[in-house]
N, C-alpha and C. Protein backbone atom coordinates (compact mmCIF):
# COMPACT_ATOMS: atom_id res chain seq x y z
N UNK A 1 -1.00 -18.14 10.59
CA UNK A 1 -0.62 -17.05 9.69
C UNK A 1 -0.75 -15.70 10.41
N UNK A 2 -0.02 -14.54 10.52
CA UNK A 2 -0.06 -13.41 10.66
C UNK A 2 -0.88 -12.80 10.57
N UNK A 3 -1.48 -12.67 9.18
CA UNK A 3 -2.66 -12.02 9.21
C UNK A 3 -3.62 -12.48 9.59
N UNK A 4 -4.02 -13.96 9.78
CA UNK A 4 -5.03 -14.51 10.83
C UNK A 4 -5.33 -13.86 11.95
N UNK A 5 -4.08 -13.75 12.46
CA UNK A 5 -3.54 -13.13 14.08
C UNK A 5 -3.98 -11.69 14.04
N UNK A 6 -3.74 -10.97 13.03
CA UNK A 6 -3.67 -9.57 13.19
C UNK A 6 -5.26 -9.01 13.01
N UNK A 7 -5.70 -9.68 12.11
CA UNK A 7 -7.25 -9.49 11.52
C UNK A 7 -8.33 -9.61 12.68
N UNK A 8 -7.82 -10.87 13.35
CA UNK A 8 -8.79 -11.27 14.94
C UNK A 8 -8.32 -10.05 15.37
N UNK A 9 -7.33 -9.02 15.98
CA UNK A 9 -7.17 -8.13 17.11
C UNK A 9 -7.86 -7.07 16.17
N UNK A 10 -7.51 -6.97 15.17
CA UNK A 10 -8.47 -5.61 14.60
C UNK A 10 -10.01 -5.55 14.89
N UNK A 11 -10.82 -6.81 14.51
CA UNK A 11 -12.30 -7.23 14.89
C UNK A 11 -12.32 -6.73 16.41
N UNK A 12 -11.34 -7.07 17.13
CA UNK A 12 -11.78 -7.19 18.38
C UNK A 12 -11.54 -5.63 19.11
N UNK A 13 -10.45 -4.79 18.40
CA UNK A 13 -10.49 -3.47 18.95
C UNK A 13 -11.71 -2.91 18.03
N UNK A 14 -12.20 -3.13 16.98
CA UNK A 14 -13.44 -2.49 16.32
C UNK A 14 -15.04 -2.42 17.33
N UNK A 15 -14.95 -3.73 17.62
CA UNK A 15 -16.04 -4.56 18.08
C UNK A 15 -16.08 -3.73 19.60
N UNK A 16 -14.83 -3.93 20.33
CA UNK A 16 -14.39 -2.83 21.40
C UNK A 16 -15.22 -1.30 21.73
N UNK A 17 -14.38 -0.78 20.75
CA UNK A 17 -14.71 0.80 20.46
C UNK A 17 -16.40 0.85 20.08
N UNK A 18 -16.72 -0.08 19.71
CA UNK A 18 -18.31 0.58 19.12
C UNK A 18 -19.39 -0.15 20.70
N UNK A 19 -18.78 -0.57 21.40
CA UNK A 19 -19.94 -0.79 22.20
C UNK A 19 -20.20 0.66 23.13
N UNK A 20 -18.91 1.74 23.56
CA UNK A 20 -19.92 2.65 23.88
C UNK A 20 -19.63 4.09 22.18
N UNK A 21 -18.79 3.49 21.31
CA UNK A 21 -18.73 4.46 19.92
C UNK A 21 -18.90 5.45 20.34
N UNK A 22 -17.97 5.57 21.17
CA UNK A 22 -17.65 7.42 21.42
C UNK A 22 -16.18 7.68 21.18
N UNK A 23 -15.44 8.75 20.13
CA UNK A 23 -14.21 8.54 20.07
C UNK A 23 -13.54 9.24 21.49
N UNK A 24 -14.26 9.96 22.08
CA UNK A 24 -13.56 10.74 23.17
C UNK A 24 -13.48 9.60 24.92
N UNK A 25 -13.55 8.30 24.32
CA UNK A 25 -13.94 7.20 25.07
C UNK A 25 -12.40 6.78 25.70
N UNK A 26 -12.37 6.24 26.92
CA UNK A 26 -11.14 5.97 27.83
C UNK A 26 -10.25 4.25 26.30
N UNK A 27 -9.32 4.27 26.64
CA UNK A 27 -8.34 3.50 25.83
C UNK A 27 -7.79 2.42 26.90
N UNK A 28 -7.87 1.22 26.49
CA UNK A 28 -7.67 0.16 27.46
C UNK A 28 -6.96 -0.89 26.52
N UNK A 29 -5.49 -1.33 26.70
CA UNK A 29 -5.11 -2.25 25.52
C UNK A 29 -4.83 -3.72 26.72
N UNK A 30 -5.69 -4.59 26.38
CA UNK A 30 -5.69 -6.07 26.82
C UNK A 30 -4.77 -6.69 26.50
N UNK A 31 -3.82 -6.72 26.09
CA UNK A 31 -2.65 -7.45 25.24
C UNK A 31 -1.11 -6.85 26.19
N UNK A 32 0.04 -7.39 26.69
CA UNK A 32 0.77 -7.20 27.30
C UNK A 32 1.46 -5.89 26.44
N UNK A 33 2.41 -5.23 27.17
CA UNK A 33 3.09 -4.17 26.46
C UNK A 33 4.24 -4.32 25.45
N UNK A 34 4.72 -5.37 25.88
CA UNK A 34 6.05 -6.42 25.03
C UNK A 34 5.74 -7.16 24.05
N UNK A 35 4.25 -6.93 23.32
CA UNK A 35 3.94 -7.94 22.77
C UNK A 35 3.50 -7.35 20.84
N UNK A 36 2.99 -8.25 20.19
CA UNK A 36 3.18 -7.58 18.68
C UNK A 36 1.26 -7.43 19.01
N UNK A 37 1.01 -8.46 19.62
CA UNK A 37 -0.60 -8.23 19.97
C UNK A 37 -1.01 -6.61 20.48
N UNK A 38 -0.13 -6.00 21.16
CA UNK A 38 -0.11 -5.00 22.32
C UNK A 38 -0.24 -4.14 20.90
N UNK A 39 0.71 -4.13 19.77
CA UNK A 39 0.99 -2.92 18.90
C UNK A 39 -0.35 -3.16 17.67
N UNK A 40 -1.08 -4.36 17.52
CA UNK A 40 -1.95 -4.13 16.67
C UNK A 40 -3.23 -3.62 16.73
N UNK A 41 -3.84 -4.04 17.92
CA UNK A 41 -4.64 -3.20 18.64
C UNK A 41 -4.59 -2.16 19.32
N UNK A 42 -3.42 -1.09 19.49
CA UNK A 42 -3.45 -0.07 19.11
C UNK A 42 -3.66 0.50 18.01
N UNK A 43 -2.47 -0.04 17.22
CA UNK A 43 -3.00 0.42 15.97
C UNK A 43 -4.45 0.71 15.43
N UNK A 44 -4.85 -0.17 15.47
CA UNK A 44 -6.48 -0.39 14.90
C UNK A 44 -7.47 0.49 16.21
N UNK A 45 -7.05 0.58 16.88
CA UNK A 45 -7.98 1.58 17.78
C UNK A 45 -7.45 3.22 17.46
N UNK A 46 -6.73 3.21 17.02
CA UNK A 46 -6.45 4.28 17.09
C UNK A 46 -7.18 5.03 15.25
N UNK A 47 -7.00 4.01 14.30
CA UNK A 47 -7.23 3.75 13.13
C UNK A 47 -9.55 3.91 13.39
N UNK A 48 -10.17 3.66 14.12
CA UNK A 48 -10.96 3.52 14.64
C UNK A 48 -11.89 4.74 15.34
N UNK A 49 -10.68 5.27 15.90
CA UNK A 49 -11.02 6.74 16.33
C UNK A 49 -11.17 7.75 15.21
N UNK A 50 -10.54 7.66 14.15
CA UNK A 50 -9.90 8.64 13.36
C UNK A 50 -10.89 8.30 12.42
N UNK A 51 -11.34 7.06 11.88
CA UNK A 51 -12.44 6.78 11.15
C UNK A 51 -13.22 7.51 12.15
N UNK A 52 -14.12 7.80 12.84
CA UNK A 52 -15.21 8.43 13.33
C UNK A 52 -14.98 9.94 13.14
N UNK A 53 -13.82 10.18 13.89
CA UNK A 53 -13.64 11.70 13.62
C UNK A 53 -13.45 11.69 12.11
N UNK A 54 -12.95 11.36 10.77
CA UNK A 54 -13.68 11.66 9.76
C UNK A 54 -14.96 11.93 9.01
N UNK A 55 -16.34 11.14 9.96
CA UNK A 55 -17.48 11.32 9.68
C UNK A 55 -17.93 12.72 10.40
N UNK A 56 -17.12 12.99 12.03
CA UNK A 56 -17.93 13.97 11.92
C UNK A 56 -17.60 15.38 11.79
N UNK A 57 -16.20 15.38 10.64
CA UNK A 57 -16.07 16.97 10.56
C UNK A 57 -16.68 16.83 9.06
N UNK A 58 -17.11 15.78 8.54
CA UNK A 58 -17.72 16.12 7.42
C UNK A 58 -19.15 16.59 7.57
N UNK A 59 -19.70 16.50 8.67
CA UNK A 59 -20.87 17.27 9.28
C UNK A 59 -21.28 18.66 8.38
N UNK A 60 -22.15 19.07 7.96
CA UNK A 60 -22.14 20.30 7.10
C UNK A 60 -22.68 21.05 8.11
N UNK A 61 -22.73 20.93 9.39
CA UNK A 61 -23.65 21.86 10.54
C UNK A 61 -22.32 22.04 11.23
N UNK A 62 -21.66 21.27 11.39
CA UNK A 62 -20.43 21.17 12.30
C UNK A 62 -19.86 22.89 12.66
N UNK A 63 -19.53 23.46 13.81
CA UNK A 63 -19.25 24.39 13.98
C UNK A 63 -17.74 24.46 13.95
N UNK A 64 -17.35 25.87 13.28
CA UNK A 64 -16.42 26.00 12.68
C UNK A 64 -14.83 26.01 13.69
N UNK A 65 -15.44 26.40 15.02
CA UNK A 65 -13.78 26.14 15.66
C UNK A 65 -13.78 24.83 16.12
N UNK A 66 -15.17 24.30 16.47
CA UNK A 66 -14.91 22.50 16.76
C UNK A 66 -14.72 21.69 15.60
N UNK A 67 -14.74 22.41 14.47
CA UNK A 67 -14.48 21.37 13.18
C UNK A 67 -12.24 21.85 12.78
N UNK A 68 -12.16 22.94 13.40
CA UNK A 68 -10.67 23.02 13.59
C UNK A 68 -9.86 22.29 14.59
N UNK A 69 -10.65 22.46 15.53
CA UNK A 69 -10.24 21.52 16.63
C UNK A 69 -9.85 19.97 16.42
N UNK A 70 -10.56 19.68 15.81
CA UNK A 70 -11.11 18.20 15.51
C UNK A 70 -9.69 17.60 14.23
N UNK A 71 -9.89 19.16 12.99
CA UNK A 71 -8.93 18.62 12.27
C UNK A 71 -7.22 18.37 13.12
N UNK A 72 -7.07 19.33 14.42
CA UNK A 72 -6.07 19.14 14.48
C UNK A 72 -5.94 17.61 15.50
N UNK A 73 -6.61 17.26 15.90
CA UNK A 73 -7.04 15.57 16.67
C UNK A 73 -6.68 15.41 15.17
N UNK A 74 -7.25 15.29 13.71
CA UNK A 74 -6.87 14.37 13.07
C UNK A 74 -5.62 14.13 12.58
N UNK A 75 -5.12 15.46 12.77
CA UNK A 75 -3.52 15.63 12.41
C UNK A 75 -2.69 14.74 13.70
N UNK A 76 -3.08 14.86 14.73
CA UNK A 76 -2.15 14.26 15.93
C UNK A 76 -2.58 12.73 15.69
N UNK A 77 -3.43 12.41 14.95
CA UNK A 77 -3.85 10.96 14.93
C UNK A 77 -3.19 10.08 13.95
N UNK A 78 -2.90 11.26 12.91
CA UNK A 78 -1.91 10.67 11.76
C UNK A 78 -1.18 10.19 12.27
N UNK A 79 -0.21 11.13 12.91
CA UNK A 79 0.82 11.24 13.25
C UNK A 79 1.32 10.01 14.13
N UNK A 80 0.08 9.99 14.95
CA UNK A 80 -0.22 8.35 15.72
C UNK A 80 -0.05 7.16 15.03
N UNK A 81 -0.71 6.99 14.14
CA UNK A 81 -1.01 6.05 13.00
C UNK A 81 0.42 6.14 12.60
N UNK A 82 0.94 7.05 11.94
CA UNK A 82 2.64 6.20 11.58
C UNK A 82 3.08 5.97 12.86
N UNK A 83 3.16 6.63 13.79
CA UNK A 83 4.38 6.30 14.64
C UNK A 83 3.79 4.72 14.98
N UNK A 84 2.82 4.25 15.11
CA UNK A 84 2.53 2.50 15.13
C UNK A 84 3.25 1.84 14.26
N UNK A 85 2.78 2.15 13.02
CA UNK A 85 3.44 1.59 11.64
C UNK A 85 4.66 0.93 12.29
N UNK A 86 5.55 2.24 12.39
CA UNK A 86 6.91 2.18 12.41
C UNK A 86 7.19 1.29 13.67
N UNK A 87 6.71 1.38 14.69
CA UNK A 87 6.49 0.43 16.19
C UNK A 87 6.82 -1.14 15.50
N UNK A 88 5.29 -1.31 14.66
CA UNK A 88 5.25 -2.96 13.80
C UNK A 88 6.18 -3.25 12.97
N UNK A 89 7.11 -2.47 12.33
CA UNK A 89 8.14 -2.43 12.15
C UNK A 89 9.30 -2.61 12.28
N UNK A 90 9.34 -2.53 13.58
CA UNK A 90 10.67 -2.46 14.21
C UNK A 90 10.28 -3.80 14.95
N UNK A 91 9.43 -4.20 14.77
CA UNK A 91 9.01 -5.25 15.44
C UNK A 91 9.33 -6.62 14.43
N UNK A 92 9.19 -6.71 13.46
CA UNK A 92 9.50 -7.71 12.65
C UNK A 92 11.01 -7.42 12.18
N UNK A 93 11.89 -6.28 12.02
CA UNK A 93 12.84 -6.32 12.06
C UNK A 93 13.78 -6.87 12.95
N UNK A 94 12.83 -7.15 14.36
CA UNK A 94 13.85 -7.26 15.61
C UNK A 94 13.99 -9.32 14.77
N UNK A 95 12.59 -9.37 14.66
CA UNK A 95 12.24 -10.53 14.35
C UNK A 95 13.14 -11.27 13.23
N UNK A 96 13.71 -10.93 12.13
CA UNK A 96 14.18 -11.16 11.00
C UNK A 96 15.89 -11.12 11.29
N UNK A 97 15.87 -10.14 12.11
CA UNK A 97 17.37 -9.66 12.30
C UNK A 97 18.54 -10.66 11.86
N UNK A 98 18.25 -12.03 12.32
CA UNK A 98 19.07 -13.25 12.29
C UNK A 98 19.09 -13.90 10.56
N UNK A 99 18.42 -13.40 10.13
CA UNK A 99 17.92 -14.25 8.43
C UNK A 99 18.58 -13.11 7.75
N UNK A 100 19.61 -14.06 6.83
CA UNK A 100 20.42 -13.58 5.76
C UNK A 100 20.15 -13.44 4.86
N UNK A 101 19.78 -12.65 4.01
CA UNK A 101 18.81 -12.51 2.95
C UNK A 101 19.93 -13.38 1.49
N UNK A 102 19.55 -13.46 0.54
CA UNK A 102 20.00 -14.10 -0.35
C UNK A 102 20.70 -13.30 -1.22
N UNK A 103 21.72 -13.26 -2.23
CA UNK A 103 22.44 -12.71 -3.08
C UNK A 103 21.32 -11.67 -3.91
N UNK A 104 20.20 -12.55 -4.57
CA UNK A 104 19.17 -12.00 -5.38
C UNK A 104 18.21 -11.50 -5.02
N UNK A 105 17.91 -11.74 -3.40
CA UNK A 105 16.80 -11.10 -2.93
C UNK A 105 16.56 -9.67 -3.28
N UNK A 106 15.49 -9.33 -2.89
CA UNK A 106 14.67 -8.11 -3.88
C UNK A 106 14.09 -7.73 -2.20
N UNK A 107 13.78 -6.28 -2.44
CA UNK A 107 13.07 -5.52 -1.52
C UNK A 107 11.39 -5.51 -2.31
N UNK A 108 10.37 -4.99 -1.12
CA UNK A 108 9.13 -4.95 -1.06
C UNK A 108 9.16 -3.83 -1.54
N UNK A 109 7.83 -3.45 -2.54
CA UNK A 109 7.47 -1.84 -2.40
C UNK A 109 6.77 -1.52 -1.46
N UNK A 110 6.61 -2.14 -0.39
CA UNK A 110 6.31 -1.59 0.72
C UNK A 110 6.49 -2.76 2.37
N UNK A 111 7.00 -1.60 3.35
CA UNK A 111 7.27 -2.53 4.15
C UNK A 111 5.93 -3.68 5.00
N UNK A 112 6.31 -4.56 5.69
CA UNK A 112 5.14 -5.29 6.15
C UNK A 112 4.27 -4.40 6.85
N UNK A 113 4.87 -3.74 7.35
CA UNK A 113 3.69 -3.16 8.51
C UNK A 113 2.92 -1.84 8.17
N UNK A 114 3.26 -1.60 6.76
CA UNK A 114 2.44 -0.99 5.69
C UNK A 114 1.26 -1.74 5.39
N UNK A 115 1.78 -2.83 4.85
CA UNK A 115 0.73 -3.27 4.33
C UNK A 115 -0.65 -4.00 5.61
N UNK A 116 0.29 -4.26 6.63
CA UNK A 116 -0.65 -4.47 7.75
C UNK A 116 -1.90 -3.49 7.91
N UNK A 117 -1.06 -2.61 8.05
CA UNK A 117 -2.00 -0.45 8.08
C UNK A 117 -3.34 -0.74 6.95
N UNK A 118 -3.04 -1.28 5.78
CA UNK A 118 -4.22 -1.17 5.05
C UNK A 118 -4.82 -2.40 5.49
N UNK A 119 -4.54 -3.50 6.00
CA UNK A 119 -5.36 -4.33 6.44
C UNK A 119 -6.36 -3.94 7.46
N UNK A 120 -5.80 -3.42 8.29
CA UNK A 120 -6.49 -2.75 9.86
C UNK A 120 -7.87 -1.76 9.00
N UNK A 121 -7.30 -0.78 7.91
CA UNK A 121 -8.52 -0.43 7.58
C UNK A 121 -9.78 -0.30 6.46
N UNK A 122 -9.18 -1.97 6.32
CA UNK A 122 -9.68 -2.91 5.56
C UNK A 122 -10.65 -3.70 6.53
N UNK A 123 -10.11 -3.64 7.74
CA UNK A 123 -11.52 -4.04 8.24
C UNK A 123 -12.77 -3.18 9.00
N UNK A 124 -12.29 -1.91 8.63
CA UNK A 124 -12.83 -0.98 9.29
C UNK A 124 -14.01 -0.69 8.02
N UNK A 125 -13.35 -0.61 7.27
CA UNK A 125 -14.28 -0.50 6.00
C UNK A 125 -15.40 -1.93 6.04
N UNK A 126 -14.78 -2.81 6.09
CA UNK A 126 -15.85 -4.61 5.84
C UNK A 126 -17.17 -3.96 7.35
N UNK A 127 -16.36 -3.43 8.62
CA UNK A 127 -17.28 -3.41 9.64
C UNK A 127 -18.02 -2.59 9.33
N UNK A 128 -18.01 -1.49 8.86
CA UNK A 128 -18.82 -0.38 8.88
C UNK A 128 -20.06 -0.33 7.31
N UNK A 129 -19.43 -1.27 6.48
CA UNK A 129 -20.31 -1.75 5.48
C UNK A 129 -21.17 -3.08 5.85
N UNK A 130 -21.02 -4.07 6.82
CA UNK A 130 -21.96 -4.45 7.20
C UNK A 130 -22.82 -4.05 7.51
N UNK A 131 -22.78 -2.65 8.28
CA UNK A 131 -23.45 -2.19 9.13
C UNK A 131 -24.70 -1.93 8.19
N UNK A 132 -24.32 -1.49 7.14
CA UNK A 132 -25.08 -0.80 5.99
C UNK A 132 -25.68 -1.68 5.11
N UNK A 133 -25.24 -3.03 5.13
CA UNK A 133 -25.91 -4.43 4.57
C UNK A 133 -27.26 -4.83 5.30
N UNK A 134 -26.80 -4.68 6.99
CA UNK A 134 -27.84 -5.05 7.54
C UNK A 134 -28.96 -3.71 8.18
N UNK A 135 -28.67 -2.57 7.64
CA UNK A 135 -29.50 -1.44 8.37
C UNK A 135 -31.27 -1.71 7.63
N UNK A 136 -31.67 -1.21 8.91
CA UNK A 136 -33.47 -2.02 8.83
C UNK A 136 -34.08 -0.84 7.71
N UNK A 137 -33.38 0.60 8.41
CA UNK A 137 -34.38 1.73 7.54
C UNK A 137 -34.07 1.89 6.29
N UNK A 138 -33.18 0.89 5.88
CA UNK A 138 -32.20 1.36 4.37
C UNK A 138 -32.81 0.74 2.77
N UNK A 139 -33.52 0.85 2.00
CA UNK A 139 -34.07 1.02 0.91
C UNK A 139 -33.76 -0.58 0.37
N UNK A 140 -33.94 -1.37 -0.11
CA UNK A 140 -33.32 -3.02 -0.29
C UNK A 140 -32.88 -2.14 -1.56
N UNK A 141 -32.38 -1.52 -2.35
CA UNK A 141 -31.22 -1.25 -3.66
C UNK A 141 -30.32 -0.65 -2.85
N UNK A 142 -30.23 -0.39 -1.62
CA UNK A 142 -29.08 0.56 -1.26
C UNK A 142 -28.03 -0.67 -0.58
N UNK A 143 -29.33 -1.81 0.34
CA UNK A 143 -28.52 -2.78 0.74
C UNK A 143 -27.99 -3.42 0.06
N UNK A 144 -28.75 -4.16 -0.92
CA UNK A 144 -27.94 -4.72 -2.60
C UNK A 144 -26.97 -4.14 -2.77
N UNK A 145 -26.67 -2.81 -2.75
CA UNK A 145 -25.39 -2.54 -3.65
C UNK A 145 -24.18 -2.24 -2.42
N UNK A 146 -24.59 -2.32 -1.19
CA UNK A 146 -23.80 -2.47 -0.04
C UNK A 146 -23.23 -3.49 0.20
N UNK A 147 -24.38 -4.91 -0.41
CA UNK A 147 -24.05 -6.37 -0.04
C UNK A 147 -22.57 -6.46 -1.46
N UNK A 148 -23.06 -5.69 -2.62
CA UNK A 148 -22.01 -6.23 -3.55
C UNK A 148 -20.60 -5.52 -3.36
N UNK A 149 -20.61 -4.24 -2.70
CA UNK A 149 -19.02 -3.31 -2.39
C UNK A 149 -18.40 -4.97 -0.97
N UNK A 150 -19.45 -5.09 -0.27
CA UNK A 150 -19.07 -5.89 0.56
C UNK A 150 -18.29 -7.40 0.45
N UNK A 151 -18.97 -7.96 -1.03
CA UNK A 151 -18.11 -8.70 -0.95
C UNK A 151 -16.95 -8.52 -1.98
N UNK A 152 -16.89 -7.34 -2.58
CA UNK A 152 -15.57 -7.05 -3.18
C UNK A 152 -14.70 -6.78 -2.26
N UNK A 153 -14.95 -6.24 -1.02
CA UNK A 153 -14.20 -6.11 0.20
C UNK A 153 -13.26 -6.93 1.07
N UNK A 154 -13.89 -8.56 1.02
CA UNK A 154 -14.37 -9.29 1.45
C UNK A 154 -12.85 -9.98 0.77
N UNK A 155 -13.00 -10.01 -0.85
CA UNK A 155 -12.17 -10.41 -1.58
C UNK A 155 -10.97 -10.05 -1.24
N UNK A 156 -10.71 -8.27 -1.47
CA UNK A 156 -9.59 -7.87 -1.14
C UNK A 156 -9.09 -8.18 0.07
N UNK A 157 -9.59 -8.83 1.49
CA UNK A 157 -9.39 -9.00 2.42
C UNK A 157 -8.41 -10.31 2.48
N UNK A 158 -9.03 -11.13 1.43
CA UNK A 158 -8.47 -12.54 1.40
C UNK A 158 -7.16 -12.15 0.36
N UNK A 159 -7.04 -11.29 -0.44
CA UNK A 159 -5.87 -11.23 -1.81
C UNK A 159 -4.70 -10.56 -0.91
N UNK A 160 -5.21 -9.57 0.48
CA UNK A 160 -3.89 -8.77 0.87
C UNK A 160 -3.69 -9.30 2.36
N UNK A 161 -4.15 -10.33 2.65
CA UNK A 161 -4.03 -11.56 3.84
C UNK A 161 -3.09 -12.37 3.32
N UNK A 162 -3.29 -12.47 2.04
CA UNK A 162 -2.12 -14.11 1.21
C UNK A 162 -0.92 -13.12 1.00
N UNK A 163 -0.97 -11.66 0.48
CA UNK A 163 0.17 -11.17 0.23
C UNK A 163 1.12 -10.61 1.34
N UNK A 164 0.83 -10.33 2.24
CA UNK A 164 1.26 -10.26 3.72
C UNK A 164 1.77 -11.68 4.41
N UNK A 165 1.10 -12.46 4.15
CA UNK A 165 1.82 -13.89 4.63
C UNK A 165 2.67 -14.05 4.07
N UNK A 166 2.77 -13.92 2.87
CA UNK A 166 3.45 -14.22 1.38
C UNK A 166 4.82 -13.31 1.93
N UNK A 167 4.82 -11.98 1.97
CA UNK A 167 5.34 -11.29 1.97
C UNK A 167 6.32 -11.99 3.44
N UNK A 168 5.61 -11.87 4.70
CA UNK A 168 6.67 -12.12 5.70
C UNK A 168 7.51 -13.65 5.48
N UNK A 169 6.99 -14.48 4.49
CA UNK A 169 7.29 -15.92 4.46
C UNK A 169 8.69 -15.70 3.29
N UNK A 170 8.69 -14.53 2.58
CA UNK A 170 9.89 -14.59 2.18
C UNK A 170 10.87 -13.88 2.47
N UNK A 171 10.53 -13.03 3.72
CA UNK A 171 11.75 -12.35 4.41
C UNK A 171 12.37 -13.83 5.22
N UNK A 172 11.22 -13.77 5.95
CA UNK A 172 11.92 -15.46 6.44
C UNK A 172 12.60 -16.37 5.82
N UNK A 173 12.59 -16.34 4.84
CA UNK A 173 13.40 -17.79 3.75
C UNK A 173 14.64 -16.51 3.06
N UNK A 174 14.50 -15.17 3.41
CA UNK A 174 16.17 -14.47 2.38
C UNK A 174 15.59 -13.94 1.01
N UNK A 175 14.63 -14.72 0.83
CA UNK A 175 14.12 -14.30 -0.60
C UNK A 175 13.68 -12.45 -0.88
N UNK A 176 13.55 -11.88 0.63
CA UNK A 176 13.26 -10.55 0.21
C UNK A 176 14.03 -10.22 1.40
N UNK A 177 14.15 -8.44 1.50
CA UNK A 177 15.17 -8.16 2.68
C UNK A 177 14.26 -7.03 3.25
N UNK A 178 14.22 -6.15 4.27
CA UNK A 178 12.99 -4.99 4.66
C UNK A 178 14.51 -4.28 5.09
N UNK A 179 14.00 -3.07 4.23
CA UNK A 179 14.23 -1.91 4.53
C UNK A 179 13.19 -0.70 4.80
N UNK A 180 13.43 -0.06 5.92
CA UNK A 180 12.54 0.79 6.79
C UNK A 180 12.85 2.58 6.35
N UNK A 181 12.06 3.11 5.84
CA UNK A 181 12.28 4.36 5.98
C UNK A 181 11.84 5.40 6.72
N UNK A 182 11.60 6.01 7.94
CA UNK A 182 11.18 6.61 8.69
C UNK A 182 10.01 7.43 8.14
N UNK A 183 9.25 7.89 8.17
CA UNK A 183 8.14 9.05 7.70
C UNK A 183 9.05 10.35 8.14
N UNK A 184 9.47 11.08 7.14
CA UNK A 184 9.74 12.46 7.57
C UNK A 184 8.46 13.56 6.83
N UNK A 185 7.36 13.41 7.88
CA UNK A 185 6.45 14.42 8.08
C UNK A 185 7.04 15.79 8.12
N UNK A 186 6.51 16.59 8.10
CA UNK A 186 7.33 17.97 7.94
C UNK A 186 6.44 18.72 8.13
N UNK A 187 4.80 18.87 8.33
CA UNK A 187 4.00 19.82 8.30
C UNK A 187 3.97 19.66 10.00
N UNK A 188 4.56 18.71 10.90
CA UNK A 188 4.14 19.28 12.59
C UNK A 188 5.66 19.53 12.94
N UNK A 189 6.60 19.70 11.88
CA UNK A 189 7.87 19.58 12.72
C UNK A 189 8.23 21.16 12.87
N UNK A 190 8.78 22.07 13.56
CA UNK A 190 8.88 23.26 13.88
C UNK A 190 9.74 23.39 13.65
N UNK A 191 10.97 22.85 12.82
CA UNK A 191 11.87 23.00 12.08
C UNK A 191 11.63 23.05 10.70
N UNK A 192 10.54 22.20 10.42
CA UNK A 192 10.79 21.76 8.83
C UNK A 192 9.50 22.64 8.23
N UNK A 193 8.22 23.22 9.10
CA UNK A 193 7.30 23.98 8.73
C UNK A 193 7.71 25.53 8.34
N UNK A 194 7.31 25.88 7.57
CA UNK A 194 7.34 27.31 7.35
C UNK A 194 6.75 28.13 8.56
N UNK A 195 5.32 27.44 8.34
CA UNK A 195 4.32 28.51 9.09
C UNK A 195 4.96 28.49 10.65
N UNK A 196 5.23 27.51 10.98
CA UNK A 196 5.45 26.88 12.34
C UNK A 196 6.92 28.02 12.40
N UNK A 197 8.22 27.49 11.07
CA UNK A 197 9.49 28.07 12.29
C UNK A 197 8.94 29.81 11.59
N UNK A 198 8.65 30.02 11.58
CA UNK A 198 8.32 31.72 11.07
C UNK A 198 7.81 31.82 12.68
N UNK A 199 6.76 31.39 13.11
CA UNK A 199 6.03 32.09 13.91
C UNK A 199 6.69 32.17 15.26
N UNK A 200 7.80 31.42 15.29
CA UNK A 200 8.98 31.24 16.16
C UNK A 200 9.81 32.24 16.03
N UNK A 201 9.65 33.15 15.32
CA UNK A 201 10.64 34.18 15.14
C UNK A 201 10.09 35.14 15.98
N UNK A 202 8.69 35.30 15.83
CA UNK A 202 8.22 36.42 15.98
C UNK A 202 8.01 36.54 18.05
């Protein structure tokens, strides 16, 4: 299954990144460049980074031009994060290309490699709440109620694993068809920003 496949490379770029858990850390993808392996572990490393830099501009000490700085890393990270999406995307489209969808087939409300995106940080969430299941200095009601988000987590992991299989198993059979819509972001484009084409004038 797919998400079998995809879930192992997420663990393994998580598991990756936290042995030296520095986001400003060198990027190394083990998986060939031609490959769907190559695009999920990016993904998820990159998904990985951006989880950290969320913890630390929420810093209330955080200094104010390194907490600007930082937001704009999170803005270029977005931006990262779709342009993958769309990568996994184009990747199962190349894949499908040949399958004729059916008279009645129906589109997804969302494409596969959407729903992949919340898988990736679906496990970012399960990893980082372990962490908090098993922390030594942590109060036993705080771990209790860590152990119970965890296995609601746990759940959702298994309900949007079946719907992702589910999902690519009926593009494959015609029963559904993928249509792709590009992200038209507009707050980094220097056409489509105000602030941005204004300051181009000047």
């Amino acid at each position: 299954m797919f998400s079998e496949l995809a879930y192992r490379i997420f663990e393994e770029s998580i598991k990756k990144y936290h042995v030296k858990n520095e986001v400003d850390q060198d990027f190394e993808n083990p998986y060939p460049n031609d490959s769907v392996e190559h695009l999920l572990f990016r993904k998820n490393w990159i998904d990985t980074v951006q989880w950290h830099f969320e913890d630390i501009i929420r810093d209330p000490q955080i200094d104010p031009v390194a907490a600007l700085d930082l937001k704009r890393k999170i803005d270029a990270s977005n931006q990262d994060r779709t342009d993958m999406v769309e990568y996994i995307d184009s990747y199962f489209l190349n894949k499908y290309k040949d399958v004729k969808p059916h008279e009645r087939a129906t589109i997804n409300s969302e494409s596969p490699a959407w729903a992949i995106d919340r898988l990736s940080i679906l496990a970012l969430k399960i990893y980082h709440m372990k962490e908090e299941v098993e922390r030594e200095d942590a109060s036993d009601e705080h771990r209790a109620k860590c152990q119970a988000k965890l296995d609601i987590l746990l759940e959702q992991r298994k309900d949007l694993s079946e719907a992702i299989d589910q999902l690519l198993s009926d593009i494959e059979k015609g029963d559904k068809y993928m249509k792709v819509y590009k992200q038209m972001k507009m707050y980094n484009d220097e056409e489509l920003n105000p602030v941005l084409y204004q300051n181009k004038k000047k």
